[in-house]
PDB file of N, CA and C in Angstrom:
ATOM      1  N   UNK A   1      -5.339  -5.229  -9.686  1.00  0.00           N
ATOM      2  CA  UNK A   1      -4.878  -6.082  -8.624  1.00  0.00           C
ATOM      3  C   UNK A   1      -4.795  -5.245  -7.345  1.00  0.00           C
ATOM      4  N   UNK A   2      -5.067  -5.593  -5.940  1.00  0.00           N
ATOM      5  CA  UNK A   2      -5.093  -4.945  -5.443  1.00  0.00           C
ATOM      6  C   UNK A   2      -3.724  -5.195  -4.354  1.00  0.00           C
ATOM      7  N   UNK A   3      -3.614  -4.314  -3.376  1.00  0.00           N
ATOM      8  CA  UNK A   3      -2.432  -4.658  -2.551  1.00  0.00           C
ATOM      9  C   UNK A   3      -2.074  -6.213  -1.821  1.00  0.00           C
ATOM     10  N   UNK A   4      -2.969  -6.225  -1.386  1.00  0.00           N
ATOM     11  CA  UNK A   4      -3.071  -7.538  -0.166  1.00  0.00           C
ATOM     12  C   UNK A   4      -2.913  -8.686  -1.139  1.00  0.00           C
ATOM     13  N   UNK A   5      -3.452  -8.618  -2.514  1.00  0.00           N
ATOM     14  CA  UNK A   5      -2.535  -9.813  -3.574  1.00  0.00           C
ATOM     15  C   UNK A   5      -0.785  -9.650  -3.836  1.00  0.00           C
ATOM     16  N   UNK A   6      -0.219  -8.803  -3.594  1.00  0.00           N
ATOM     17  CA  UNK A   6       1.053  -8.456  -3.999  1.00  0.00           C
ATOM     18  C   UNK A   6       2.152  -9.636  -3.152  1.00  0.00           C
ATOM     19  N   UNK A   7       2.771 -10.279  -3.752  1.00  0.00           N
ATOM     20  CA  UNK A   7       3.792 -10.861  -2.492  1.00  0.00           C
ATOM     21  C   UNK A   7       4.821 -10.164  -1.485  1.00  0.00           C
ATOM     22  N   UNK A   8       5.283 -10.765  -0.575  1.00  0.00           N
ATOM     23  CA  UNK A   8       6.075  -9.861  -0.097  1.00  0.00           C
ATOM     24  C   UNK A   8       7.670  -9.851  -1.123  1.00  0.00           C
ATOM     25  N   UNK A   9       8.077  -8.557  -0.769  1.00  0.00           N
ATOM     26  CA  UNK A   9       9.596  -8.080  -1.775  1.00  0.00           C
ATOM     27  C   UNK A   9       9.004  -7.909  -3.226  1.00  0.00           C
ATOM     28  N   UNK A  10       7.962  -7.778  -3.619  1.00  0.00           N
ATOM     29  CA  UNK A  10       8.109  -7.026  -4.926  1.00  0.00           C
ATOM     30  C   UNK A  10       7.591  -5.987  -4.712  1.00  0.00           C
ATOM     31  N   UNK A  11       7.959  -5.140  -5.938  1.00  0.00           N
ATOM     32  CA  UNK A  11       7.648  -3.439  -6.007  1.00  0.00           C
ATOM     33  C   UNK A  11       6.408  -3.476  -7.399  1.00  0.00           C
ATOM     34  N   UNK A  12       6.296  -2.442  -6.645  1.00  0.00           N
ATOM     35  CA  UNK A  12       4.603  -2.075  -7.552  1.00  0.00           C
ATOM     36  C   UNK A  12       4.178  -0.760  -7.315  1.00  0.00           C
ATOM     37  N   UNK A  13       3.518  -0.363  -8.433  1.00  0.00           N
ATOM     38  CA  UNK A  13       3.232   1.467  -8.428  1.00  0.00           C
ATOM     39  C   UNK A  13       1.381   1.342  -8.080  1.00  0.00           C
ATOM     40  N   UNK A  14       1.357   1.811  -7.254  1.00  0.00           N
ATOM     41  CA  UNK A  14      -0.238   2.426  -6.981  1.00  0.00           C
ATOM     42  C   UNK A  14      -0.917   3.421  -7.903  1.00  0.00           C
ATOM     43  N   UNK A  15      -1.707   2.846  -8.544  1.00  0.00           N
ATOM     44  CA  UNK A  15      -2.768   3.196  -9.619  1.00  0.00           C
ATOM     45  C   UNK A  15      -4.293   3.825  -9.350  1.00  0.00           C
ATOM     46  N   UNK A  16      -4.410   3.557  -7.974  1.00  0.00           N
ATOM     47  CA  UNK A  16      -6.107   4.109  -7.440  1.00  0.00           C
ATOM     48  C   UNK A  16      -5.927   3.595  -5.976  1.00  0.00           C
ATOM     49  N   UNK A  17      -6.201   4.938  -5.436  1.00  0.00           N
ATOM     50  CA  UNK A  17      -6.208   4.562  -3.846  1.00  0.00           C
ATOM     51  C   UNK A  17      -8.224   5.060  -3.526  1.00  0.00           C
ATOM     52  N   UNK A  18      -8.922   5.387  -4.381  1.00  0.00           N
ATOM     53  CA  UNK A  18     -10.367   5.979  -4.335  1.00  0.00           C
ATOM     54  C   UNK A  18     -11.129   4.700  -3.355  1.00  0.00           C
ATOM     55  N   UNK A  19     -10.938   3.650  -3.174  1.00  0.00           N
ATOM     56  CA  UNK A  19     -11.852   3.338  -2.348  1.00  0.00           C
ATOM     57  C   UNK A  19     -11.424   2.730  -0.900  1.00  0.00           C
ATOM     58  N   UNK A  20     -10.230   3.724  -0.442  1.00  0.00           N
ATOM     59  CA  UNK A  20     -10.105   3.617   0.782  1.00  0.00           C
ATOM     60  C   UNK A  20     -10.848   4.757   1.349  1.00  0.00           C
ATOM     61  N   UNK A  21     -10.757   4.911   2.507  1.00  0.00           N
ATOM     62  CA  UNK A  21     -11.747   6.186   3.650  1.00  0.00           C
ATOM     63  C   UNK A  21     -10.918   7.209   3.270  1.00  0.00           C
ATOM     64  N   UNK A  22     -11.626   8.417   3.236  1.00  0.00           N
ATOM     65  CA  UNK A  22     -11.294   9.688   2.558  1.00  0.00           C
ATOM     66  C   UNK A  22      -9.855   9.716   3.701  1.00  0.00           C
ATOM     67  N   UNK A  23     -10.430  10.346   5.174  1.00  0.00           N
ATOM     68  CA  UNK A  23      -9.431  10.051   6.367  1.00  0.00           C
ATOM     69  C   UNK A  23      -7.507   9.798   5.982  1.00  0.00           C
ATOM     70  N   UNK A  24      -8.124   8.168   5.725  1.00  0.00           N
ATOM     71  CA  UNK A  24      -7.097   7.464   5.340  1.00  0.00           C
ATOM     72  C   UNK A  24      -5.995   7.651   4.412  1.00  0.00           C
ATOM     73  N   UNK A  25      -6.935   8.466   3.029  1.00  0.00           N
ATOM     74  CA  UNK A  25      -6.383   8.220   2.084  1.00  0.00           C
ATOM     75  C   UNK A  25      -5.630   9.905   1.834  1.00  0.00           C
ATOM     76  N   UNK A  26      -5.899  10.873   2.892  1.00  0.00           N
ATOM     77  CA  UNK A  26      -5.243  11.981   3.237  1.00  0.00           C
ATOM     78  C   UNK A  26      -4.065  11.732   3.737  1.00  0.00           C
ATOM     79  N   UNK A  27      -4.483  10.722   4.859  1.00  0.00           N
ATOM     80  CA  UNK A  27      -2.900  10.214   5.708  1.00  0.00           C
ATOM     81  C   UNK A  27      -1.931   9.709   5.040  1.00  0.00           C
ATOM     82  N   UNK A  28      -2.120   8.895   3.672  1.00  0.00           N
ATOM     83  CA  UNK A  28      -1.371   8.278   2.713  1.00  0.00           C
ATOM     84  C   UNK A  28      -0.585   8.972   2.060  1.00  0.00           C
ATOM     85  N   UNK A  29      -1.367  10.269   1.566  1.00  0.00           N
ATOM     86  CA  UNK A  29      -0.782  11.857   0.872  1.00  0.00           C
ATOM     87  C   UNK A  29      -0.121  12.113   1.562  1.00  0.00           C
ATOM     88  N   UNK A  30      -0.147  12.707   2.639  1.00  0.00           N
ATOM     89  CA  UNK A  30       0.539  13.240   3.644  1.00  0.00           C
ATOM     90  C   UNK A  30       2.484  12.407   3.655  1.00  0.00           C
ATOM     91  N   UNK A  31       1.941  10.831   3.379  1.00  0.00           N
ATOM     92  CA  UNK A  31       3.148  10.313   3.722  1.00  0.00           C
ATOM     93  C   UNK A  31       3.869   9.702   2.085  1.00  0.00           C
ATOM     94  N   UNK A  32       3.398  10.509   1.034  1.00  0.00           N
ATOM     95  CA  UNK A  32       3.897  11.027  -0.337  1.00  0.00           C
ATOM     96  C   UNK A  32       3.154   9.162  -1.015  1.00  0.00           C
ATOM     97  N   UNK A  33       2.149   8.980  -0.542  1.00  0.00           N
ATOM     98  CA  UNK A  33       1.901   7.203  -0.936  1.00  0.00           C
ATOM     99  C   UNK A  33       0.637   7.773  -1.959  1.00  0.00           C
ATOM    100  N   UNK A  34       0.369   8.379  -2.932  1.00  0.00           N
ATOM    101  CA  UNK A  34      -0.427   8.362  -3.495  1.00  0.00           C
ATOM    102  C   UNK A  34      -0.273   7.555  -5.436  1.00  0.00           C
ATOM    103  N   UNK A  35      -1.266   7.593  -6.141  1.00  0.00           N
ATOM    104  CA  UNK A  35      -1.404   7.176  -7.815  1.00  0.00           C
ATOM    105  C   UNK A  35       0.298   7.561  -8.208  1.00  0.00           C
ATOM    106  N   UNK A  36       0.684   6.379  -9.137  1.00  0.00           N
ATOM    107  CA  UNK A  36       1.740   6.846  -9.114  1.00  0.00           C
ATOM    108  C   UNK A  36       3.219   6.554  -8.663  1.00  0.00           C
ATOM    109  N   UNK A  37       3.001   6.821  -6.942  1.00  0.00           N
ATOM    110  CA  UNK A  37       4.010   6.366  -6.250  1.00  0.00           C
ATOM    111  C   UNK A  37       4.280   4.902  -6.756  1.00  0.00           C
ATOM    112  N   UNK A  38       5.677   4.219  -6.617  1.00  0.00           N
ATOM    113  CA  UNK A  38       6.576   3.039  -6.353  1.00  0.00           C
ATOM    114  C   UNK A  38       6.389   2.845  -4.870  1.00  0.00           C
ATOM    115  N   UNK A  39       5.758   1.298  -4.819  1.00  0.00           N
ATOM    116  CA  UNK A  39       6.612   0.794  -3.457  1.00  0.00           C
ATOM    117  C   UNK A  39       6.481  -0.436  -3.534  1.00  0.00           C
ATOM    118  N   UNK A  40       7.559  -0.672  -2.257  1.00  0.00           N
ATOM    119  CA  UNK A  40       8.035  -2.156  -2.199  1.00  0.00           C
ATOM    120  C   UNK A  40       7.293  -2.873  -0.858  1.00  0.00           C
ATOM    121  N   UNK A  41       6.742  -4.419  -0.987  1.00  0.00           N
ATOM    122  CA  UNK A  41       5.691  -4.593   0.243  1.00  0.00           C
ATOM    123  C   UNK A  41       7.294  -5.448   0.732  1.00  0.00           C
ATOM    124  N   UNK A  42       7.688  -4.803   2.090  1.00  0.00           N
ATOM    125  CA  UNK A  42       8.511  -5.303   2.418  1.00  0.00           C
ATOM    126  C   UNK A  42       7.944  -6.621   3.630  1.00  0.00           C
ATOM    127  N   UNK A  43       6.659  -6.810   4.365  1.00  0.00           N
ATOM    128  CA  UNK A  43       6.516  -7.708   5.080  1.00  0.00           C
ATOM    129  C   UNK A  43       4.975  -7.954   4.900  1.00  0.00           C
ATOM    130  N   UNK A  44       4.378  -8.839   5.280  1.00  0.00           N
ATOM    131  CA  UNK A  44       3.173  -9.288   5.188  1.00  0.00           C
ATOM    132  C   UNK A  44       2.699 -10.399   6.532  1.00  0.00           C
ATOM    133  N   UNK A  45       2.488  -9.619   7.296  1.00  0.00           N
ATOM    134  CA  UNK A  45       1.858 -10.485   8.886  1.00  0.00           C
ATOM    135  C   UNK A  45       0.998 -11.597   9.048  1.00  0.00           C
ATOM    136  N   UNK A  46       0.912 -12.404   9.393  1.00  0.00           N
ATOM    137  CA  UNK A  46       0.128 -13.310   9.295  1.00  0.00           C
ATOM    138  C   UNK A  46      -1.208 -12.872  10.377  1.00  0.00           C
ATOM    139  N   UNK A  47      -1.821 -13.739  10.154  1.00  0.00           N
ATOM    140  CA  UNK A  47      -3.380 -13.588  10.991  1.00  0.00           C
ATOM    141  C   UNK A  47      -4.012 -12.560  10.685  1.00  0.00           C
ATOM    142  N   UNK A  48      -3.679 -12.095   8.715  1.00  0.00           N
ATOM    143  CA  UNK A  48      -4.827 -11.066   8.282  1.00  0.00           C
ATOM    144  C   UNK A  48      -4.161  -9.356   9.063  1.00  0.00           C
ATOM    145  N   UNK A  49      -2.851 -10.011   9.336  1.00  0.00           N
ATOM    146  CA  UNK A  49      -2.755  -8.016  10.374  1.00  0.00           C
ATOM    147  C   UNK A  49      -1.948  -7.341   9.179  1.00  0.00           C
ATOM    148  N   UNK A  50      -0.868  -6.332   9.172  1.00  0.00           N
ATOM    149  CA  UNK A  50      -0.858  -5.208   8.514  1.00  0.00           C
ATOM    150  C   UNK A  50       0.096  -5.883   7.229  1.00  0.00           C
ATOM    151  N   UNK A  51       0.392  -4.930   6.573  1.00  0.00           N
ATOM    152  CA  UNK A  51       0.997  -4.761   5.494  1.00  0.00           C
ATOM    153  C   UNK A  51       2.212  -4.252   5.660  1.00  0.00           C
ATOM    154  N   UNK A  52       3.368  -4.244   5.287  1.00  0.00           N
ATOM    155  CA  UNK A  52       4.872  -3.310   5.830  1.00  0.00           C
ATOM    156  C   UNK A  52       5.122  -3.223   4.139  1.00  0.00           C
ATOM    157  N   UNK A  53       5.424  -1.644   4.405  1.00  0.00           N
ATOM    158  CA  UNK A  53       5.483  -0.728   2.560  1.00  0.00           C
ATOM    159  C   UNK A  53       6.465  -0.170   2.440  1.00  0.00           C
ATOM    160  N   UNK A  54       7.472  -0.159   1.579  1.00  0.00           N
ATOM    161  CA  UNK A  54       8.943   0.782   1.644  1.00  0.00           C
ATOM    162  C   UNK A  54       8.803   1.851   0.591  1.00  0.00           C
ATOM    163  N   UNK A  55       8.814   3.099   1.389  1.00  0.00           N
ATOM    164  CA  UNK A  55       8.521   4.331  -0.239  1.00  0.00           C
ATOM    165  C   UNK A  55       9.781   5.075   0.382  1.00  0.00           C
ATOM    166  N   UNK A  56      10.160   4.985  -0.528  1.00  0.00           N
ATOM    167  CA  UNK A  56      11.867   6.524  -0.250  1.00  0.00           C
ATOM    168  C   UNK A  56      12.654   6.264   0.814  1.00  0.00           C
ATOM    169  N   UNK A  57      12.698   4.791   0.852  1.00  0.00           N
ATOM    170  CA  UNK A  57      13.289   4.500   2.606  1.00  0.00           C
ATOM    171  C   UNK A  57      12.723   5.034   3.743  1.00  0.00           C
ATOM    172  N   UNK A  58      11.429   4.881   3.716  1.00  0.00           N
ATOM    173  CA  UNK A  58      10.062   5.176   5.157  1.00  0.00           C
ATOM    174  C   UNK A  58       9.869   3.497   4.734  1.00  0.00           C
ATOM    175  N   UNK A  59       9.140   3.079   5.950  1.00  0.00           N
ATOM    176  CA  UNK A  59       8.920   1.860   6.036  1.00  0.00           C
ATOM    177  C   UNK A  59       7.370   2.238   6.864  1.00  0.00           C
ATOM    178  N   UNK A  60       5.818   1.744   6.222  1.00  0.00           N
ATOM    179  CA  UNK A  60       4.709   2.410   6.800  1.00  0.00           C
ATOM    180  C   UNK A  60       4.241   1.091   6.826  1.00  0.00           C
ATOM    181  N   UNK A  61       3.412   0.938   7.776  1.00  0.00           N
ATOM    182  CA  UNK A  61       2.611  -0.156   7.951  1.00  0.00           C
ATOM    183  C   UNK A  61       0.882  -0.003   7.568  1.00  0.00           C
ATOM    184  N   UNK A  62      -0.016  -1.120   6.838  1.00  0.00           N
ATOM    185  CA  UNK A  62      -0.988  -0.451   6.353  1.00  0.00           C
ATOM    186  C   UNK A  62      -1.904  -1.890   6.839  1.00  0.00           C
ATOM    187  N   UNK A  63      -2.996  -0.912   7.439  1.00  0.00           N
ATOM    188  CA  UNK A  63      -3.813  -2.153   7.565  1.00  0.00           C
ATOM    189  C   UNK A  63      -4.160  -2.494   6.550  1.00  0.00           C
ATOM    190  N   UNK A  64      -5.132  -4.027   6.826  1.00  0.00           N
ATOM    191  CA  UNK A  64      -5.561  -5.155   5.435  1.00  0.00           C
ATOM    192  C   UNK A  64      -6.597  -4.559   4.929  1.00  0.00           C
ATOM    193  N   UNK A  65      -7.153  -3.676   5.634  1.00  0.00           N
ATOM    194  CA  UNK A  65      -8.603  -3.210   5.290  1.00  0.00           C
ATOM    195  C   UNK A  65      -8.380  -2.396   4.545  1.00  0.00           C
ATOM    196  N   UNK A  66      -7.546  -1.220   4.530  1.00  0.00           N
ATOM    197  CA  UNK A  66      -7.038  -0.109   3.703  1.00  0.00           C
ATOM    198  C   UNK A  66      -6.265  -0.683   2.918  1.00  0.00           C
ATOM    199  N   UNK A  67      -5.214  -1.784   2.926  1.00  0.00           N
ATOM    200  CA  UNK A  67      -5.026  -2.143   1.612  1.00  0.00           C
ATOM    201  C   UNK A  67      -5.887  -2.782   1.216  1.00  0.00           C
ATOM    202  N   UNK A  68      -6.900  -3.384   0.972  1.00  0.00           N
ATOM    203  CA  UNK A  68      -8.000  -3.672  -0.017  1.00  0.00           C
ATOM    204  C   UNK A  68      -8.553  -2.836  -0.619  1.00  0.00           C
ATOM    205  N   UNK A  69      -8.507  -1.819  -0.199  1.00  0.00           N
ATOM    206  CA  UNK A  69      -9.085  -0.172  -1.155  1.00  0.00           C
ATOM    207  C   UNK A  69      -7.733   0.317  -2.088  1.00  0.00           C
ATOM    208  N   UNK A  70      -6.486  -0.258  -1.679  1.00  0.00           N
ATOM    209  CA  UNK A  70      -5.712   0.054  -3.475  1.00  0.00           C
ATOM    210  C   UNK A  70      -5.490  -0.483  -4.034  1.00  0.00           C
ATOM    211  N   UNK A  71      -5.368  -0.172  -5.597  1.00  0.00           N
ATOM    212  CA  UNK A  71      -5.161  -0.682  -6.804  1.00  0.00           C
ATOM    213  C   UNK A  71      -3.970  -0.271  -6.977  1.00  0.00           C
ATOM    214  N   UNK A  72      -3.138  -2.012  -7.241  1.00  0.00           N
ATOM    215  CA  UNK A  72      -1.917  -1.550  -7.934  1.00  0.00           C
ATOM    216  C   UNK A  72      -1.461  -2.364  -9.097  1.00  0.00           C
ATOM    217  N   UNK A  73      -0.233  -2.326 -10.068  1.00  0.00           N
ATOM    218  CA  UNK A  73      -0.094  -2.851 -10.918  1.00  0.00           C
ATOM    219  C   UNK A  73       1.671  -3.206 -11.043  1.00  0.00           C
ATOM    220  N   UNK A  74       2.275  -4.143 -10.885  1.00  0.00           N
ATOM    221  CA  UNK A  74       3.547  -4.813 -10.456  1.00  0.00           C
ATOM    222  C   UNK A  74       3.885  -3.962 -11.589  1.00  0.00           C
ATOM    223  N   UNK A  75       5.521  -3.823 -11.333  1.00  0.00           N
ATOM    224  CA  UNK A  75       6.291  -3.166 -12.576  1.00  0.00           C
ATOM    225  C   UNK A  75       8.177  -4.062 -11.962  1.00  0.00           C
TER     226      UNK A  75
END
């Protein structure tokens, strides 16, 4: 399942971030969001715009495009 299916307020662990942009998916590391991690989709924008993600009490915003490159699995 990938992100942009997730509703908003549930939590879910990221399982494969491989087909987002290498770029991207450094910046994600960087901000501890990799396989693995827990997070919670705390908002979901309308008109296709970003994603709002809660990991460790950071709140990151992710575009739709980059969330379509992860795989996650609700827990």
């Amino acid at each position: 399942m990938l992100l942009t299916e997730i509703k908003q307020g549930d939590r879910v662990r990221i399982i494969d971030t491989a087909n987002v942009n290498p770029i991207v998916q450094q910046r994600l590391v960087d901000l501890d969001i990799m396989e693995g991690s827990v997070v919670s989709v705390k908002r979901i924008l309308p008109f296709r715009g970003p994603i709002a993600i809660e990991i460790d009490g950071q709140c990151i915003g992710i575009r739709r495009q980059e969330a379509l490159g992860i795989q996650v699995e609700r827990i």
